[in-house]
C-alpha atoms as a PDB file:
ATOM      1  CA  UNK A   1      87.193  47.985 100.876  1.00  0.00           C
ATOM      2  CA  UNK A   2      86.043  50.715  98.514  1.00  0.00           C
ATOM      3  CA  UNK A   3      82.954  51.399  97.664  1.00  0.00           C
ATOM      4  CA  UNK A   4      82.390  53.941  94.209  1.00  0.00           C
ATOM      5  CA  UNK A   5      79.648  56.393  93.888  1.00  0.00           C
ATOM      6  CA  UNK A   6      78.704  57.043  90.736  1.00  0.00           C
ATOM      7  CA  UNK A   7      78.615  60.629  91.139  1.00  0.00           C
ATOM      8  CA  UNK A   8      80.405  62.379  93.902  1.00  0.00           C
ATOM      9  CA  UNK A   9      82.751  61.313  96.657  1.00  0.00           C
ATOM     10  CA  UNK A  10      84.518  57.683  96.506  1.00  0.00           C
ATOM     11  CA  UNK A  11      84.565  56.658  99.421  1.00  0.00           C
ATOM     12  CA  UNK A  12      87.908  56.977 101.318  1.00  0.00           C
ATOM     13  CA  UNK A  13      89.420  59.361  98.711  1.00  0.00           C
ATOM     14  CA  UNK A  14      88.785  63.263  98.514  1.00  0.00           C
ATOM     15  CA  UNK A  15      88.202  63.631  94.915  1.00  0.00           C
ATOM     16  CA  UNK A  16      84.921  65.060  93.618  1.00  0.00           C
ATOM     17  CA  UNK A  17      83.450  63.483  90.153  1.00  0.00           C
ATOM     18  CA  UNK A  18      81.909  66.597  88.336  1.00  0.00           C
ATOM     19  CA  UNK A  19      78.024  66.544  87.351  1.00  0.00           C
ATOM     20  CA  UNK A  20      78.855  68.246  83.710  1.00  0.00           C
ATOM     21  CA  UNK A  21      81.487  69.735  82.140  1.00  0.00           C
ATOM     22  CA  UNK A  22      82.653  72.373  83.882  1.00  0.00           C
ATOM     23  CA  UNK A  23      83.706  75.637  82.532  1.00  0.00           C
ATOM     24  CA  UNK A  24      86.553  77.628  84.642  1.00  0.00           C
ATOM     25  CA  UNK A  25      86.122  81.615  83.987  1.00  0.00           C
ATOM     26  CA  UNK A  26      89.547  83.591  85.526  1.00  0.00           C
ATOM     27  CA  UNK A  27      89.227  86.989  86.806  1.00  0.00           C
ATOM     28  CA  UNK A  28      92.355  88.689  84.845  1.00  0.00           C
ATOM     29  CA  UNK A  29      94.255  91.161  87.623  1.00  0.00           C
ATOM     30  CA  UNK A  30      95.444  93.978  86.332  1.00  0.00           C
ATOM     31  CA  UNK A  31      99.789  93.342  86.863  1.00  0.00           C
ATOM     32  CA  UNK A  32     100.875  95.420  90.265  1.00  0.00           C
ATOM     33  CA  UNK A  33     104.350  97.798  88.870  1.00  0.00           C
ATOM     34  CA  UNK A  34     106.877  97.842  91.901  1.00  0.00           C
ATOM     35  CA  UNK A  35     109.179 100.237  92.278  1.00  0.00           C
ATOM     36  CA  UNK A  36     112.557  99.747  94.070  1.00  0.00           C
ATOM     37  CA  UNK A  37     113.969 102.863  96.303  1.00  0.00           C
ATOM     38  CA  UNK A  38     117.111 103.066  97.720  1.00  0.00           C
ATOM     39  CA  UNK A  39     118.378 105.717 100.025  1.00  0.00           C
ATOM     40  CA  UNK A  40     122.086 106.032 102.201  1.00  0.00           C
ATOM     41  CA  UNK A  41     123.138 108.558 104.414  1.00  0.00           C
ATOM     42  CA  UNK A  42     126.505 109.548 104.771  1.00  0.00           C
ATOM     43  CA  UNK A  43     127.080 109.421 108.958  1.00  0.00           C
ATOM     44  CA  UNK A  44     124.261 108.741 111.035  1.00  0.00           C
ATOM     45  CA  UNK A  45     122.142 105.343 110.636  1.00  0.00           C
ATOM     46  CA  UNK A  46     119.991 106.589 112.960  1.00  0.00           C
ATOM     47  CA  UNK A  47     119.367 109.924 110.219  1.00  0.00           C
ATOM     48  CA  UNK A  48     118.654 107.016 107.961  1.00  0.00           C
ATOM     49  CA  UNK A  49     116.099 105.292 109.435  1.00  0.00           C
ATOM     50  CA  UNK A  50     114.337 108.728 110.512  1.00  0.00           C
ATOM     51  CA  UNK A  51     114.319 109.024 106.833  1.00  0.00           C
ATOM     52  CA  UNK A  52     113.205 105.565 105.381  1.00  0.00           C
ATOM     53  CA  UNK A  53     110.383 105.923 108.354  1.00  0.00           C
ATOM     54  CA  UNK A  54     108.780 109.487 106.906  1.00  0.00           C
ATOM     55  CA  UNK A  55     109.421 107.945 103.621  1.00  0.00           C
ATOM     56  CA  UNK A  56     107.248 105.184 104.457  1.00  0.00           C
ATOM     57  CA  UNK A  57     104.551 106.800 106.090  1.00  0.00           C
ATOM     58  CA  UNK A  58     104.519 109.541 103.184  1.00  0.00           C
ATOM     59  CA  UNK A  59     104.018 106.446 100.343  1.00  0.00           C
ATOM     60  CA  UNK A  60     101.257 104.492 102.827  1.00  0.00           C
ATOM     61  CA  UNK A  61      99.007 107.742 103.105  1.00  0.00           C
ATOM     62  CA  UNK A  62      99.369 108.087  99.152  1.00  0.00           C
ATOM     63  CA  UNK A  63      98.248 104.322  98.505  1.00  0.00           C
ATOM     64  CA  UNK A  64     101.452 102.596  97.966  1.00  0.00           C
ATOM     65  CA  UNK A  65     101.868  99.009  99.239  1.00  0.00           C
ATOM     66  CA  UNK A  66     105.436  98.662 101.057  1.00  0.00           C
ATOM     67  CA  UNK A  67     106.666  95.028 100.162  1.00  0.00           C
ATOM     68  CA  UNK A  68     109.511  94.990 101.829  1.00  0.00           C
ATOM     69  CA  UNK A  69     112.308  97.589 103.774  1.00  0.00           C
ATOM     70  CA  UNK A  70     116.190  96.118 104.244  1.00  0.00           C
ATOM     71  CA  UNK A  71     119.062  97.917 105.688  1.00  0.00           C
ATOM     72  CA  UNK A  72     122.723  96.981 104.216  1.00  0.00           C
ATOM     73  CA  UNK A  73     125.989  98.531 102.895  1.00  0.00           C
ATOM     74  CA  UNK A  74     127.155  99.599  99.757  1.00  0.00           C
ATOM     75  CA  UNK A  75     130.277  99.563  98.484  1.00  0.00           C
ATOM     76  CA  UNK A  76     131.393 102.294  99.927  1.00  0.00           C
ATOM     77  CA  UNK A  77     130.155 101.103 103.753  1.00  0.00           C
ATOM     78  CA  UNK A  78     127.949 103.665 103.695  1.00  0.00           C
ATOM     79  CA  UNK A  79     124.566 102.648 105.346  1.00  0.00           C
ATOM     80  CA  UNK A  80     122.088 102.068 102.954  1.00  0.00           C
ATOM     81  CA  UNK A  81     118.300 101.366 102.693  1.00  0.00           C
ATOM     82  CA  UNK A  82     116.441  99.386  99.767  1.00  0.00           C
ATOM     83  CA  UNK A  83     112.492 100.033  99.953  1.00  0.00           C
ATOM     84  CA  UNK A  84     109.751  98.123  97.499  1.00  0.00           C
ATOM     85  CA  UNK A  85     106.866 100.074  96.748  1.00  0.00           C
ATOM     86  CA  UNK A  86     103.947  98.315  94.860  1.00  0.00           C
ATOM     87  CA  UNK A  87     100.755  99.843  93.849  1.00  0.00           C
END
Protein backbone atom coordinates (compact mmCIF):
# COMPACT_ATOMS: atom_id res chain seq x y z
CA UNK A 1 0.00 0.00 0.00
CA UNK A 2 1.02 3.48 -1.11
CA UNK A 3 0.77 6.24 0.63
CA UNK A 4 1.17 9.96 -1.53
CA UNK A 5 2.75 13.00 -0.14
CA UNK A 6 1.62 15.88 -1.41
CA UNK A 7 4.89 17.34 -1.90
CA UNK A 8 7.99 15.29 -2.04
CA UNK A 9 8.76 11.60 -1.99
CA UNK A 10 5.80 8.92 -2.65
CA UNK A 11 6.37 6.56 -0.74
CA UNK A 12 8.03 3.44 -2.28
CA UNK A 13 8.99 5.27 -5.52
CA UNK A 14 12.16 7.60 -6.01
CA UNK A 15 10.61 10.42 -7.76
CA UNK A 16 10.76 13.93 -6.30
CA UNK A 17 7.49 16.31 -6.86
CA UNK A 18 9.06 19.86 -7.43
CA UNK A 19 8.01 22.86 -4.98
CA UNK A 20 7.77 25.45 -8.16
CA UNK A 21 8.63 25.52 -11.46
CA UNK A 22 11.91 24.91 -11.91
CA UNK A 23 14.18 26.63 -14.25
CA UNK A 24 17.31 24.45 -15.65
CA UNK A 25 20.36 26.98 -16.58
CA UNK A 26 23.27 24.80 -18.76
CA UNK A 27 26.78 25.76 -18.51
CA UNK A 28 27.68 25.87 -22.47
CA UNK A 29 31.43 24.07 -22.85
CA UNK A 30 33.37 25.46 -25.16
CA UNK A 31 33.67 22.15 -28.07
CA UNK A 32 37.28 20.28 -27.36
CA UNK A 33 39.09 20.12 -31.41
CA UNK A 34 40.97 16.66 -31.59
CA UNK A 35 43.52 16.11 -33.68
CA UNK A 36 44.44 12.65 -35.13
CA UNK A 37 48.41 11.81 -35.59
CA UNK A 38 49.70 9.06 -37.24
CA UNK A 39 53.29 8.04 -37.44
CA UNK A 40 55.13 4.51 -39.10
CA UNK A 41 58.54 3.62 -39.17
CA UNK A 42 60.01 1.78 -41.79
CA UNK A 43 62.05 -1.30 -39.73
CA UNK A 44 62.12 -1.20 -36.16
CA UNK A 45 58.73 -1.21 -34.00
CA UNK A 46 60.66 -0.78 -31.24
CA UNK A 47 62.08 2.89 -33.11
CA UNK A 48 58.37 3.42 -33.25
CA UNK A 49 57.28 3.26 -30.02
CA UNK A 50 60.53 5.25 -28.77
CA UNK A 51 58.96 7.74 -31.00
CA UNK A 52 55.12 7.75 -30.23
CA UNK A 53 56.53 7.77 -26.36
CA UNK A 54 58.65 11.33 -26.76
CA UNK A 55 55.79 12.31 -28.86
CA UNK A 56 53.54 11.84 -26.07
CA UNK A 57 55.38 13.21 -23.37
CA UNK A 58 56.29 16.35 -25.67
CA UNK A 59 52.16 17.03 -26.28
CA UNK A 60 51.34 16.25 -22.23
CA UNK A 61 53.97 18.97 -21.04
CA UNK A 62 52.36 21.42 -23.74
CA UNK A 63 48.66 20.78 -22.42
CA UNK A 64 47.33 18.35 -24.84
CA UNK A 65 44.94 15.62 -23.62
CA UNK A 66 46.02 12.10 -25.24
CA UNK A 67 42.62 10.23 -25.92
CA UNK A 68 43.79 7.39 -27.13
CA UNK A 69 47.36 5.63 -28.72
CA UNK A 70 46.85 2.26 -31.13
CA UNK A 71 49.49 0.40 -32.90
CA UNK A 72 48.45 -1.36 -36.40
CA UNK A 73 49.56 -1.81 -40.06
CA UNK A 74 49.07 -0.04 -43.06
CA UNK A 75 48.83 -1.17 -46.22
CA UNK A 76 52.04 -1.51 -46.84
CA UNK A 77 52.75 -3.74 -43.35
CA UNK A 78 54.62 -1.15 -42.24
CA UNK A 79 54.12 -0.59 -38.42
CA UNK A 80 52.10 2.20 -37.78
CA UNK A 81 50.87 4.37 -34.84
CA UNK A 82 47.47 6.47 -34.69
CA UNK A 83 47.59 9.08 -31.66
CA UNK A 84 44.37 11.45 -30.57
CA UNK A 85 45.29 14.61 -29.20
CA UNK A 86 42.45 16.80 -27.67
CA UNK A 87 42.84 20.12 -26.13
Amino acid sequence: MRRKVKWGLVANEHRVKPLYNTVTFYKIKKMKSYTIITMSTMWSTQKLKNDVERFINEKSSQGYHIVTVSFGLNIWWMPTAFITLSK
